[in-house]
C-alpha atoms as a PDB file:
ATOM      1  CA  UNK A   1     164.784  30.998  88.855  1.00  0.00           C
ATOM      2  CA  UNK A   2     161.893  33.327  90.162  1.00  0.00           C
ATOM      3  CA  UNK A   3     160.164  35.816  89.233  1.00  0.00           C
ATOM      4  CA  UNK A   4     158.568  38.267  91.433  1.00  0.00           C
ATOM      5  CA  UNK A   5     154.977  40.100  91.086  1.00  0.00           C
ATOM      6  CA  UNK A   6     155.336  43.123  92.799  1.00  0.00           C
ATOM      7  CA  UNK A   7     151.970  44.940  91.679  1.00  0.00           C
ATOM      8  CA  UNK A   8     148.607  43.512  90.443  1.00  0.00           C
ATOM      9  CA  UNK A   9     148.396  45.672  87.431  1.00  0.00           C
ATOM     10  CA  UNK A  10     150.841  45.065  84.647  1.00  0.00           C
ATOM     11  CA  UNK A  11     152.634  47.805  83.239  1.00  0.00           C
ATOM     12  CA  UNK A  12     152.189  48.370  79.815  1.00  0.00           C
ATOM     13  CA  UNK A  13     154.218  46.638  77.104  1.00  0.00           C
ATOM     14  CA  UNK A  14     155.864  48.711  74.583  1.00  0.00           C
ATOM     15  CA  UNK A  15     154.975  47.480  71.280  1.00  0.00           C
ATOM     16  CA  UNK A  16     157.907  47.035  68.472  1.00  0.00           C
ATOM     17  CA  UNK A  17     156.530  48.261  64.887  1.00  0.00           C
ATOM     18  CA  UNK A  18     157.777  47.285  61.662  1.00  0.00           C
ATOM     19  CA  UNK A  19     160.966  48.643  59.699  1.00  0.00           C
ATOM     20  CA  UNK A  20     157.753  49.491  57.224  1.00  0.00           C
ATOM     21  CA  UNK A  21     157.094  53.503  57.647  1.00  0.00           C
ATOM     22  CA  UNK A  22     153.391  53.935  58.076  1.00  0.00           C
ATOM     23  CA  UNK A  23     152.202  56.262  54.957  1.00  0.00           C
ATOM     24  CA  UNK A  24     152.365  59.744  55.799  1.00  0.00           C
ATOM     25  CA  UNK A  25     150.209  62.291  54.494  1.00  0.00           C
ATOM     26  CA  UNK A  26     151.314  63.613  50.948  1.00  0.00           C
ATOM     27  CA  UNK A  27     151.561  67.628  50.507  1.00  0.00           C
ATOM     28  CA  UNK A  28     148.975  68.463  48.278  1.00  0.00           C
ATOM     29  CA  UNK A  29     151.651  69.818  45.822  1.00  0.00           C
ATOM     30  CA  UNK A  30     152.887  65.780  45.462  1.00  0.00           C
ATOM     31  CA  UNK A  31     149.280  64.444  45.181  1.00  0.00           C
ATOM     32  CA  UNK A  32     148.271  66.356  42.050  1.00  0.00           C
ATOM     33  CA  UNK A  33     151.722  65.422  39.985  1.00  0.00           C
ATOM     34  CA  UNK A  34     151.081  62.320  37.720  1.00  0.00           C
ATOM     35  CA  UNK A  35     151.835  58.630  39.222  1.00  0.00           C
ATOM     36  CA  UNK A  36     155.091  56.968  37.104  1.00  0.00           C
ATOM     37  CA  UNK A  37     154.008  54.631  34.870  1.00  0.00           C
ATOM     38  CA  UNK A  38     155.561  52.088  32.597  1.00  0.00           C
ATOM     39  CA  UNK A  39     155.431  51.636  28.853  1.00  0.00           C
ATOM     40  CA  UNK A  40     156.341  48.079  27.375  1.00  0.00           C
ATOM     41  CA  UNK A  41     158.152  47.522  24.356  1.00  0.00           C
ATOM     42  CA  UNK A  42     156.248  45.734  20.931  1.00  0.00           C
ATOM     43  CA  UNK A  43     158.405  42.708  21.860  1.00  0.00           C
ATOM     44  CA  UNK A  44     157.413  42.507  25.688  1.00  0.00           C
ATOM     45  CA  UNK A  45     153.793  42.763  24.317  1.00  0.00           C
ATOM     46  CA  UNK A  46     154.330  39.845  21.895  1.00  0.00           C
ATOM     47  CA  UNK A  47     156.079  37.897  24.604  1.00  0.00           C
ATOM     48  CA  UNK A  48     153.369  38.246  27.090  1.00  0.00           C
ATOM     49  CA  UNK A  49     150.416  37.202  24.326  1.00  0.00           C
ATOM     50  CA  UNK A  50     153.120  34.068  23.704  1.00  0.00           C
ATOM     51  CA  UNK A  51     153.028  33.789  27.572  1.00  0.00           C
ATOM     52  CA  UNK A  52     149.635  33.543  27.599  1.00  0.00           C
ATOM     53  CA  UNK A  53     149.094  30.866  24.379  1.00  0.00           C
ATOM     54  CA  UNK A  54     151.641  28.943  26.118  1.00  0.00           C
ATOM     55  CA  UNK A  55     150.105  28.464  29.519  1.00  0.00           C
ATOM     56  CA  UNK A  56     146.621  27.954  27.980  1.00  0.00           C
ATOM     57  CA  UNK A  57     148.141  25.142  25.634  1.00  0.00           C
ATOM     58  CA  UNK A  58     147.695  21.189  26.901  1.00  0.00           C
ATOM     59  CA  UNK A  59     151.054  20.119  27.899  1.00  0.00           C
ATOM     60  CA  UNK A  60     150.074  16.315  26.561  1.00  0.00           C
ATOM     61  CA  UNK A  61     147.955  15.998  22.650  1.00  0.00           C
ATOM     62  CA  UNK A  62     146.249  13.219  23.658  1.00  0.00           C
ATOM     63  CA  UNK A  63     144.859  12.901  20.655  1.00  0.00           C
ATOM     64  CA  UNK A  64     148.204  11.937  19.372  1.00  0.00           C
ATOM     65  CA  UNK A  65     148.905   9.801  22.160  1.00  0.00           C
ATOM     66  CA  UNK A  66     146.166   7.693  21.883  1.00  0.00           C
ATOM     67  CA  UNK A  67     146.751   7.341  17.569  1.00  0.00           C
ATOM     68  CA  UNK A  68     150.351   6.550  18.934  1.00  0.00           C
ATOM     69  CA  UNK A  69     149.365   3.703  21.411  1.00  0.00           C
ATOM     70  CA  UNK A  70     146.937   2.478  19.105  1.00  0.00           C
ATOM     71  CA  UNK A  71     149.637   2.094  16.192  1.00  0.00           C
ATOM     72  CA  UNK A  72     152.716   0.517  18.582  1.00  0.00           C
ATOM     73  CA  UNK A  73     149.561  -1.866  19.877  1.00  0.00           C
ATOM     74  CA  UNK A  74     148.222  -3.373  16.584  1.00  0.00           C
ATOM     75  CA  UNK A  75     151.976  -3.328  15.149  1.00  0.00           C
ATOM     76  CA  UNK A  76     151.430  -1.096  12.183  1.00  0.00           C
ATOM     77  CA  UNK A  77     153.880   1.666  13.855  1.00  0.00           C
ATOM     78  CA  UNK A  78     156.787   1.801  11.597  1.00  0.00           C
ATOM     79  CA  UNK A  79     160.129   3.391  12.518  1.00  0.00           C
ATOM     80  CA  UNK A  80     161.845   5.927   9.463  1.00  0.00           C
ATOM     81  CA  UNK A  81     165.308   5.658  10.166  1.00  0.00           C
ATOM     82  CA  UNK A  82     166.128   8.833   7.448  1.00  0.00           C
ATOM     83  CA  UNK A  83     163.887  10.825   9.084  1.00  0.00           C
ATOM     84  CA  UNK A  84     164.497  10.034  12.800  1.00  0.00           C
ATOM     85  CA  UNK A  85     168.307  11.120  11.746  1.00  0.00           C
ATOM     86  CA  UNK A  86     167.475  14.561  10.313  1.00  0.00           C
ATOM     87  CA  UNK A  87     164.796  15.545  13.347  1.00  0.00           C
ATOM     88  CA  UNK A  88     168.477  14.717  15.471  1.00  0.00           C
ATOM     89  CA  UNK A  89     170.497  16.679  13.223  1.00  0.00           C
ATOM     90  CA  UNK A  90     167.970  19.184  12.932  1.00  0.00           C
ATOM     91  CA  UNK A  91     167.825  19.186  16.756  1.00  0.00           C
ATOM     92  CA  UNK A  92     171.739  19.261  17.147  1.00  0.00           C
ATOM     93  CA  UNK A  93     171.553  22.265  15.152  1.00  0.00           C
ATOM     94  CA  UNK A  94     169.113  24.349  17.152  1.00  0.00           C
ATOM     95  CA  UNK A  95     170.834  23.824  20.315  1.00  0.00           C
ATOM     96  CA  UNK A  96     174.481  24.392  19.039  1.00  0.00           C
ATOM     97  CA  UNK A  97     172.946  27.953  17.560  1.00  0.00           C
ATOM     98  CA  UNK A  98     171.953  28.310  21.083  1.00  0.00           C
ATOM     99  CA  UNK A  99     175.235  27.515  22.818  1.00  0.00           C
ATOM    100  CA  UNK A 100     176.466  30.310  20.389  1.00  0.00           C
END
């Protein structure tokens, strides 16, 4: 297939915008009303401050890590069979009130 030139000068392109509306000019009537705004509840505000304790909170205690190792290594680590079973029943019951 080929394409012919027939002039030097290209024609010009037409340019496709975006489905975005450029901003028009607001009557002056619409500027001066107030913007919207948004009011959050007292629990959105005590989730947010959570939000924000959680995020700057270390994932890891090393601290507690290292005790850990440190036990498990010199053999003084010693395994409560009592209370592993009620931290599972314990846990069993948060996540069934969960479920429900």
């Amino acid at each position: 297939m080929t394409i012919k030139i027939a002039s030097p000068t290209p024609s010009p392109v037409p340019h496709k915008t975006s489905a975005a509306k450029q901003p028009t000019a607001q009557p002056e009537h619409k500027m001066n009303q107030p913007s919207d705004s948004v009011t959050m509840t007292e629990r959105a505000t005590q989730l947010q401050k959570l939000e924000t304790l959680i995020r700057d909170y270390p994932v890891v205690d090393s601290h507690r890590v290292d005790k850990m190792t440190s036990a498990v290594n010199s053999g003084r680590y010693e395994i409560n069979p009592a209370q592993v079973a009620r931290k599972l029943i314990s846990l069993e019951s948060s996540l069934n009130q969960v479920r429900a």
